[in-house]
Protein backbone atom coordinates (compact mmCIF):
# COMPACT_ATOMS: atom_id res chain seq x y z
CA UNK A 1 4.14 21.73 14.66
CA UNK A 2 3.33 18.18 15.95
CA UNK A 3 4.54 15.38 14.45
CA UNK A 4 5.60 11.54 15.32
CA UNK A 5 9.14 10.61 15.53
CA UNK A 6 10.05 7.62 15.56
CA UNK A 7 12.81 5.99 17.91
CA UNK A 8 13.41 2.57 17.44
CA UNK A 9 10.92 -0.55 18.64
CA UNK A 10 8.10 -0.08 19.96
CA UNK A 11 8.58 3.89 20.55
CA UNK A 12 7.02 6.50 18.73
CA UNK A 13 6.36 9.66 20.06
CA UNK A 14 4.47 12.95 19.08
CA UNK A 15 6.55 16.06 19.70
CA UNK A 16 6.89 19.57 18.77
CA UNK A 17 9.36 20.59 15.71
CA UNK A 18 10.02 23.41 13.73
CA UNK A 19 7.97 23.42 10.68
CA UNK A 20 9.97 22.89 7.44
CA UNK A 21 10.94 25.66 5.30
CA UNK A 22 11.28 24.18 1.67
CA UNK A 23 14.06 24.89 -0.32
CA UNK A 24 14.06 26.03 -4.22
CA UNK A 25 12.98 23.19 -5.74
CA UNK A 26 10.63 22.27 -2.98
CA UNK A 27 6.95 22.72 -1.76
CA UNK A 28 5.84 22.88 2.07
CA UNK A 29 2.31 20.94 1.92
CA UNK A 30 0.36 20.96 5.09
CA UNK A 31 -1.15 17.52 5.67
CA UNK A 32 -4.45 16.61 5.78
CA UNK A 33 -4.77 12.78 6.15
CA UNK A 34 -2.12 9.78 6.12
CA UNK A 35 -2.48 6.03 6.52
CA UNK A 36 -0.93 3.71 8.28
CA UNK A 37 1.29 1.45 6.33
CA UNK A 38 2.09 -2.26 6.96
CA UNK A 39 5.65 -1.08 6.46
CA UNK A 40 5.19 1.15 9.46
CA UNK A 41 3.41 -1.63 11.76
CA UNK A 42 6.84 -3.77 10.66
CA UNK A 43 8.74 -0.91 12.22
CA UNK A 44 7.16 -0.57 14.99
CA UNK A 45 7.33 -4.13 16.06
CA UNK A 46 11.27 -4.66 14.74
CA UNK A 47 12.92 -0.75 14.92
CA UNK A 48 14.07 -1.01 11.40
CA UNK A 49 13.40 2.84 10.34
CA UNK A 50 16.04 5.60 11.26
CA UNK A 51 15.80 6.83 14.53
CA UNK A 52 14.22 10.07 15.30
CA UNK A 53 12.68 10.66 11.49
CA UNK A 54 9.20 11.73 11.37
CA UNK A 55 7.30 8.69 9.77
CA UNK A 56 4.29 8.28 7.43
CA UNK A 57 4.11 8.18 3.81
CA UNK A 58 0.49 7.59 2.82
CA UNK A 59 -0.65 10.88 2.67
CA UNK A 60 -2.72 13.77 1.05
CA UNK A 61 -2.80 17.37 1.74
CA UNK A 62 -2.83 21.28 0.35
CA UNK A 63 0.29 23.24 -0.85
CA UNK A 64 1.14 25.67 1.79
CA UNK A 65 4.12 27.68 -0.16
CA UNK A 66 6.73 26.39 -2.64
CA UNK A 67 10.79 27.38 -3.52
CA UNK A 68 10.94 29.90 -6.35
CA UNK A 69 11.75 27.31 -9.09
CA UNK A 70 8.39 25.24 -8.83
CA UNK A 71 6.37 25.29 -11.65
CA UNK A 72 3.26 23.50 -12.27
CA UNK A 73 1.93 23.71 -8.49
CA UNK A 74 0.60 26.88 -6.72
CA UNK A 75 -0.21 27.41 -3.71
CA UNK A 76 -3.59 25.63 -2.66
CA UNK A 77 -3.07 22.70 -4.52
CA UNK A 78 -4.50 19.02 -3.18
CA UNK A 79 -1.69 16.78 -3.43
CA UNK A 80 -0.37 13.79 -3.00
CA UNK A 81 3.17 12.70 -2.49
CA UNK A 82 5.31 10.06 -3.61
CA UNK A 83 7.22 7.43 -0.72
CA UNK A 84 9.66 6.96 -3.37
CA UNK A 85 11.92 9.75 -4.63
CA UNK A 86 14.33 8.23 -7.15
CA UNK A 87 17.73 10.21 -8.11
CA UNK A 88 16.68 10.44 -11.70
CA UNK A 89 20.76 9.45 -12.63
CA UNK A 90 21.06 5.86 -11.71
CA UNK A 91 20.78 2.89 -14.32
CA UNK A 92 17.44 1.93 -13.15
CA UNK A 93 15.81 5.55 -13.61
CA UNK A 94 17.80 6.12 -16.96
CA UNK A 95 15.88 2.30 -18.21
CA UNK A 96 12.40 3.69 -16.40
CA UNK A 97 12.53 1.54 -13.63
CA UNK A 98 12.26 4.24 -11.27
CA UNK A 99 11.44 1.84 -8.57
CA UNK A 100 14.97 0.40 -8.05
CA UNK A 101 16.54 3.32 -7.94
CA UNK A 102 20.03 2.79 -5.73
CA UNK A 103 19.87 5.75 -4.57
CA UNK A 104 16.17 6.40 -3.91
CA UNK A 105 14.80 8.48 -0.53
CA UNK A 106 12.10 7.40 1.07
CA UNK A 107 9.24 9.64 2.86
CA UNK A 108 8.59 8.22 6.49
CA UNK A 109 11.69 6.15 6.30
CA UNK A 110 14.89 7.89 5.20
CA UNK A 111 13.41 11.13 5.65
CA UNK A 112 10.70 13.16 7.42
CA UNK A 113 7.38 11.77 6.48
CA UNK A 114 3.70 12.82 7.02
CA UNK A 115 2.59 12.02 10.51
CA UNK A 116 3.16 15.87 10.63
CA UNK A 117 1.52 18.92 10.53
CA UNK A 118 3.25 19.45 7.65
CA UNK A 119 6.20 18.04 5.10
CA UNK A 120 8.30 19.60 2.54
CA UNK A 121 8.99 17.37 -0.36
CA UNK A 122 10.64 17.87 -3.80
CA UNK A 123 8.05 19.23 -6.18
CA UNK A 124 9.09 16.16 -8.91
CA UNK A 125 7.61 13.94 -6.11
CA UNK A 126 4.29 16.02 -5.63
CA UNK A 127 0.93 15.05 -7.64
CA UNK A 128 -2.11 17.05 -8.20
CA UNK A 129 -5.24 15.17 -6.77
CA UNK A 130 -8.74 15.20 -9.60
CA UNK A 131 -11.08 17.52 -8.56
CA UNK A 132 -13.57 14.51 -7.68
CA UNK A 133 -10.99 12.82 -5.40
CA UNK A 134 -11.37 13.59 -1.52
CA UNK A 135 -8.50 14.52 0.56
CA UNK A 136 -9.51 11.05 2.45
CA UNK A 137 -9.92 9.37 -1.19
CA UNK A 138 -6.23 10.27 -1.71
CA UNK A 139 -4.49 8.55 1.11
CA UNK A 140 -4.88 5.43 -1.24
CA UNK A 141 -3.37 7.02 -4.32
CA UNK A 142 0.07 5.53 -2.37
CA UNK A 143 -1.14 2.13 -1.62
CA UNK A 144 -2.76 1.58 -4.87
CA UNK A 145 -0.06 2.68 -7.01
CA UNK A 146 1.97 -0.55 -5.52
CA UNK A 147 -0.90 -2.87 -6.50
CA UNK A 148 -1.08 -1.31 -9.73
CA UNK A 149 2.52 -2.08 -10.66
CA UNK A 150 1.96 -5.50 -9.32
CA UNK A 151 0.04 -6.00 -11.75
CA UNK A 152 2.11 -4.51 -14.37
CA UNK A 153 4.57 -6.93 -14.18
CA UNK A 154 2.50 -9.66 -13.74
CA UNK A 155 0.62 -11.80 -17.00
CA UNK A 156 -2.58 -11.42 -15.79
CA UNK A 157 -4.70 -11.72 -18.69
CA UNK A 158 -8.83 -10.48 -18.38
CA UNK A 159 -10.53 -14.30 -17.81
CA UNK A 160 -7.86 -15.17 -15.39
CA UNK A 161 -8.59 -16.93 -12.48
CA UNK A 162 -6.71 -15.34 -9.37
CA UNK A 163 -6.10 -16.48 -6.08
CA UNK A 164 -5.40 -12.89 -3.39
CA UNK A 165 -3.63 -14.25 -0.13
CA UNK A 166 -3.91 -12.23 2.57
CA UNK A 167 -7.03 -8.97 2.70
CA UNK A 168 -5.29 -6.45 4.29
CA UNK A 169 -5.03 -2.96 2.78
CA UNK A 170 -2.70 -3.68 0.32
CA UNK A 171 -5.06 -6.75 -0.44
CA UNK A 172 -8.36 -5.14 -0.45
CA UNK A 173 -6.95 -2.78 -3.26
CA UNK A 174 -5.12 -5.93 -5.20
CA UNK A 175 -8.98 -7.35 -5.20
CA UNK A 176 -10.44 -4.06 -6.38
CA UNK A 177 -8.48 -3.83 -9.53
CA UNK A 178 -8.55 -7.42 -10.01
CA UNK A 179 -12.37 -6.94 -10.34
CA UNK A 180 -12.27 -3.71 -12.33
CA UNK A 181 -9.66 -5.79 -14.64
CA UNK A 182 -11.76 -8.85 -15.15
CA UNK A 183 -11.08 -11.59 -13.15
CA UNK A 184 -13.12 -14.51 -13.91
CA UNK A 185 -12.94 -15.50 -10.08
CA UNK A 186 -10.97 -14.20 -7.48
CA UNK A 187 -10.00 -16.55 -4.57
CA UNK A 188 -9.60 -14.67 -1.21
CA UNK A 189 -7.50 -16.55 1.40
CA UNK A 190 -7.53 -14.41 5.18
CA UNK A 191 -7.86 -15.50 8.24
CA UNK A 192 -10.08 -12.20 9.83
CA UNK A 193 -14.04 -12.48 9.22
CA UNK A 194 -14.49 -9.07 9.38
CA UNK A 195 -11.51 -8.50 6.73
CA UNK A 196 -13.67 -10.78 4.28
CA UNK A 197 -16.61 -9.06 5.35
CA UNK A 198 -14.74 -6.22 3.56
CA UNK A 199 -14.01 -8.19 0.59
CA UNK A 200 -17.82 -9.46 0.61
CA UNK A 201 -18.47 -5.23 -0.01
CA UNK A 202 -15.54 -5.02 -2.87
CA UNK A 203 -16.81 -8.21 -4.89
CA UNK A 204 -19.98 -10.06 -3.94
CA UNK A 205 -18.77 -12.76 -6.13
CA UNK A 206 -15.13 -13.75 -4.23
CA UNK A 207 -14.82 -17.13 -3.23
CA UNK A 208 -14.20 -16.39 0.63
CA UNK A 209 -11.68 -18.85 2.39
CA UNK A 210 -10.60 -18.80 5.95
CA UNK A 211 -7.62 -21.39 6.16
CA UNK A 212 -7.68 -21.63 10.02
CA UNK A 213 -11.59 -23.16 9.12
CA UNK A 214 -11.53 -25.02 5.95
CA UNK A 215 -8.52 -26.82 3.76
CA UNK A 216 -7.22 -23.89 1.07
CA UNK A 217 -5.83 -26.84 -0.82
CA UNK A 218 -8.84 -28.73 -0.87
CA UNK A 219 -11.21 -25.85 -1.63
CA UNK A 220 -9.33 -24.27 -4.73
CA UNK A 221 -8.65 -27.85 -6.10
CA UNK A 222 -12.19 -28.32 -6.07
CA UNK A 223 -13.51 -25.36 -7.14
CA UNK A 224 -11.32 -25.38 -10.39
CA UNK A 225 -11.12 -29.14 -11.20
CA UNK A 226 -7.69 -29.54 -10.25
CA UNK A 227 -6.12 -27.25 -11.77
CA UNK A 228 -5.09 -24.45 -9.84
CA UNK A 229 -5.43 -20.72 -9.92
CA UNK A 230 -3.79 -19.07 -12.52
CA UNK A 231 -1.96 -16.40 -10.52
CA UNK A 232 -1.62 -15.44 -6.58
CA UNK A 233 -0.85 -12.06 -5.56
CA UNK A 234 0.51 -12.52 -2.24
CA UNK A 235 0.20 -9.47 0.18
CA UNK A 236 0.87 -11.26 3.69
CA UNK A 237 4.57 -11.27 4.56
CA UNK A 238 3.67 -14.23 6.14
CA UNK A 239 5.99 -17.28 5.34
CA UNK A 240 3.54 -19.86 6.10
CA UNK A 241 0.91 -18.18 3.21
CA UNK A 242 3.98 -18.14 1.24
CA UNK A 243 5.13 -21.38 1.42
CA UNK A 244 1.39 -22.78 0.39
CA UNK A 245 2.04 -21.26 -2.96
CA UNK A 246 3.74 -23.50 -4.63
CA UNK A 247 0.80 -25.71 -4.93
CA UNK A 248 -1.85 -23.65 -5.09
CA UNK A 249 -0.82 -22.01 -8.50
CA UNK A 250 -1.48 -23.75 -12.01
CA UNK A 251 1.32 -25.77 -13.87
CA UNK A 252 3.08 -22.64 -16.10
CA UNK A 253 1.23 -20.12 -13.36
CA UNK A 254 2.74 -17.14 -11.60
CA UNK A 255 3.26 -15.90 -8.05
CA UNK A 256 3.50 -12.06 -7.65
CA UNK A 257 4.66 -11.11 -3.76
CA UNK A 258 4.45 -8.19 -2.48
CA UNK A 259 4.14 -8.41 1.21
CA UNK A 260 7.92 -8.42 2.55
CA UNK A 261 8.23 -11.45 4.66
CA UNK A 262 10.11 -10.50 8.15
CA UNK A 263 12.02 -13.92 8.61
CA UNK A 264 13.20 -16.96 5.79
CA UNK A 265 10.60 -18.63 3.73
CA UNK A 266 10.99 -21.96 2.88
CA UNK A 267 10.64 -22.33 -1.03
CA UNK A 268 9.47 -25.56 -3.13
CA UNK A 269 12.18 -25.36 -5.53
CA UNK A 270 11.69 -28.47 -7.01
CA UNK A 271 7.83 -27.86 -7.24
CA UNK A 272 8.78 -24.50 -9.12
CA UNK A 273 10.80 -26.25 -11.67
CA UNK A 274 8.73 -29.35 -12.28
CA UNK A 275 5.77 -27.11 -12.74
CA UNK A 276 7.59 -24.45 -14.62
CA UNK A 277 6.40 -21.95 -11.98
CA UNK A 278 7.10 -17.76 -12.49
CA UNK A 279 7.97 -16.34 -9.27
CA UNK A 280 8.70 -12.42 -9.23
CA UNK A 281 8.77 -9.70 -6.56
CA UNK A 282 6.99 -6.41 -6.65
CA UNK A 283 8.31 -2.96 -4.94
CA UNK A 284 7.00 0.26 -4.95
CA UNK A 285 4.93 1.76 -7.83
CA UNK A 286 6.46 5.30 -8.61
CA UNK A 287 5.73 5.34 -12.36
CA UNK A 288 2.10 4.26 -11.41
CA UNK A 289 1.04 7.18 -9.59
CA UNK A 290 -0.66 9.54 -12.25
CA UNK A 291 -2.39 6.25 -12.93
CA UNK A 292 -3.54 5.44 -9.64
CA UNK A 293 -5.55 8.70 -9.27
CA UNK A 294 -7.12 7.89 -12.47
CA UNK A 295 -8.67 4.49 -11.48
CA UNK A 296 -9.71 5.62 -8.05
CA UNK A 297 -11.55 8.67 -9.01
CA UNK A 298 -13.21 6.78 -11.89
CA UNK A 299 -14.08 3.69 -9.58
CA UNK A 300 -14.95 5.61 -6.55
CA UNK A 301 -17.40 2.49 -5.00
CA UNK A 302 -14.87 0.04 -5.21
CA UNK A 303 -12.34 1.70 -2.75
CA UNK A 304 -14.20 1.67 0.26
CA UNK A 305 -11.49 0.22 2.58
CA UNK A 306 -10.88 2.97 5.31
CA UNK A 307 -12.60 1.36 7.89
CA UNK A 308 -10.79 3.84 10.84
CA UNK A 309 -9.91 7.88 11.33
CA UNK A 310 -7.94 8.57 14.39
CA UNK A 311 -5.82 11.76 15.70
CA UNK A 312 -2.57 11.88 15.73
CA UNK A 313 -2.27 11.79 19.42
CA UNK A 314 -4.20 9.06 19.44
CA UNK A 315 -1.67 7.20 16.63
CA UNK A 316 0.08 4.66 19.00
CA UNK A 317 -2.58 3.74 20.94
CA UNK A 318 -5.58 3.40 18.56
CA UNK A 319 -3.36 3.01 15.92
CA UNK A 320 0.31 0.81 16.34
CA UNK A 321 -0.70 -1.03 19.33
CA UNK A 322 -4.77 -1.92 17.94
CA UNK A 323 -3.86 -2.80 14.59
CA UNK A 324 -0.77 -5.04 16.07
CA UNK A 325 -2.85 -6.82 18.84
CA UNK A 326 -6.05 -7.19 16.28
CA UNK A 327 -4.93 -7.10 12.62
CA UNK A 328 -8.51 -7.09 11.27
CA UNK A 329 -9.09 -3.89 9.81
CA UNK A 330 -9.06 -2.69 6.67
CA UNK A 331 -7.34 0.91 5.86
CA UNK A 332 -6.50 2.91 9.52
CA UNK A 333 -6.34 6.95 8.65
CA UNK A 334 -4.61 9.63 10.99
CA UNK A 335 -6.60 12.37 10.54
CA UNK A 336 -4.25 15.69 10.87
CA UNK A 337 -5.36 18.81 9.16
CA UNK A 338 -8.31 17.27 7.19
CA UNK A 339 -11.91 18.81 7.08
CA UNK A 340 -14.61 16.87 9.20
CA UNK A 341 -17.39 17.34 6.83
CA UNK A 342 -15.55 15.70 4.41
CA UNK A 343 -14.78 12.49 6.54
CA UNK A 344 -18.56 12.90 6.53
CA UNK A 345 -19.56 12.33 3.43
């Protein structure tokens, strides 16, 4: 089979491999579609991913065979797997936060992921898709199941006013459920047009800022009398974004992050105290993922963020190096095994 390996910075290959053979407990799915993860573009650009694994973790696809002890997936299946495969033993999974597990394996990162022809996986880690999601739908279960325990842990409240920094992938989805969840405004801070073009087609309503054109500071004071947004959900990893937080939220507000910053942010400690500020970080979403299909396939329209579908010979060039040297795109999609006429549609 085909499949990209990845080899440290800047070097990612596609190569030929044996196809997996999965083990008892284990199904072999073969892969129809997988995105292109921020975590992955990180990679790329700093080598932090184990040599020579096969990456990709955003995926959907159809059960090819399965170990004899599966149960509860045959077969011809549409799936889609988890990036997070807790141990199940640990403190964390034994108190249902499955997401901290310490000893937790990771698809695309600490093992062989879905930029592949195909991937076995555990069957504990394998969902069923609804029969009104596409195979294409379904590369967002993933992504979506992060924003959805973002806001799990956060206090938003229906009414809130919200302030999304940064409308990448992971911040095109953080609008969408913001919007299905009733926001009273959502504030959209990104410095690509065409990525708030993109929010423009999510909510009509979002109060659009570009902070390389106007003053964030100046616009969000305004436009709620001084007082500040209730919450931001940060999804940039950028440290300058970050560090604008601390005035930007409400006295008593709340800053959810979960884009992973690749260098130190400076923090406004005294700012976060004087203001009584709740700062708390968001990983993963495993125990959201039955969840996340439910939303999507019941608020089809609002998920319209896969803006590219590319080969997967075709992944470093119109894929790594584009998104790297343009970062204005919504959700990129490496189409491997998935049906044309349903990319169609």
């Amino acid at each position: 089979m085909r499949a990209a390996f990845f080899y440290g910075a800047g070097d990612i290959r596609i190569e030929d491999t044996d196809v997996p053979v999965p083990g008892d407990n284990e199904v072999l799915i073969r892969v129809s579609y997988c995105g292109i993860c921020g975590s992955d573009l990180t990679a790329y650009k700093t080598g932090n991913y184990v040599p020579g694994i096969i990456i990709g973790h955003e995926f959907s696809g159809i059960i090819e065979s399965k170990g004899k002890d599966v149960e509860g997936l045959v077969e011809g299946d549409r799936v889609v797997g988890a990036s997070l495969i807790p141990c199940g033993k640990c403190e964390f999974c034994l108190t249902g936060r499955p997401n901290l597990c310490k000893n937790a394996l990771m698809t695309g990162i600490t093992i062989n992921g879905a930029f592949a022809e195909y991937i076995k996986l555990p069957a504990d880690a394998v969902f069923k898709i609804p029969d009104n999601m596409t195979l294409l739908e379904a590369t967002l279960v993933e992504p979506f199941s992060i924003v959805l325990h973002a806001m799990n842990i956060s206090s938003f409240r229906p009414g809130d006013v919200v302030l999304v920094q940064g409308a990448g992938p992971i911040g095109l989805l953080t609008i969408a459920l913001l919007k299905i969840s009733g926001a009273s405004r959502i504030f959209v801070s990104e410095l690509s047009e065409k990525r708030l073009e993109i929010v423009s087609r999510i909510d009509k309503d979002a109060i659009l800022i570009n902070p390389s054109k106007e003053n964030i500071f100046s616009r969000i004071d305004r436009e709620t009398g001084g007082k500040g947004v209730d919450i931001i959900f940060d999804t940039t990893g950028s440290p300058a974004a970050m560090k604008s937080n601390f005035t930007l939220v409400k006295r008593g507000g709340e800053i959810i992050i979960l884009g992973i910053p690749e260098e130190p942010v400076e923090s406004d400690i005294f700012t976060t105290v004087m203001n009584e500020l709740t700062i708390k970080g968001s990983f993963e979403g495993y125990n959201e993922f039955r969840r996340s299909m439910d939303i999507i396939s019941r608020n089809r329209g609002m998920f319209n963020i896969i803006t590219s579908i590319i080969s997967l010979e075709d992944i470093v060039k119109d894929g790594f190096e584009r998104l790297l040297q343009a970062p204005v795109e919504g959700k990129v999609v490496v189409r491997i095994g998935g049906d044309l006429d349903e990319i169609r549609k």
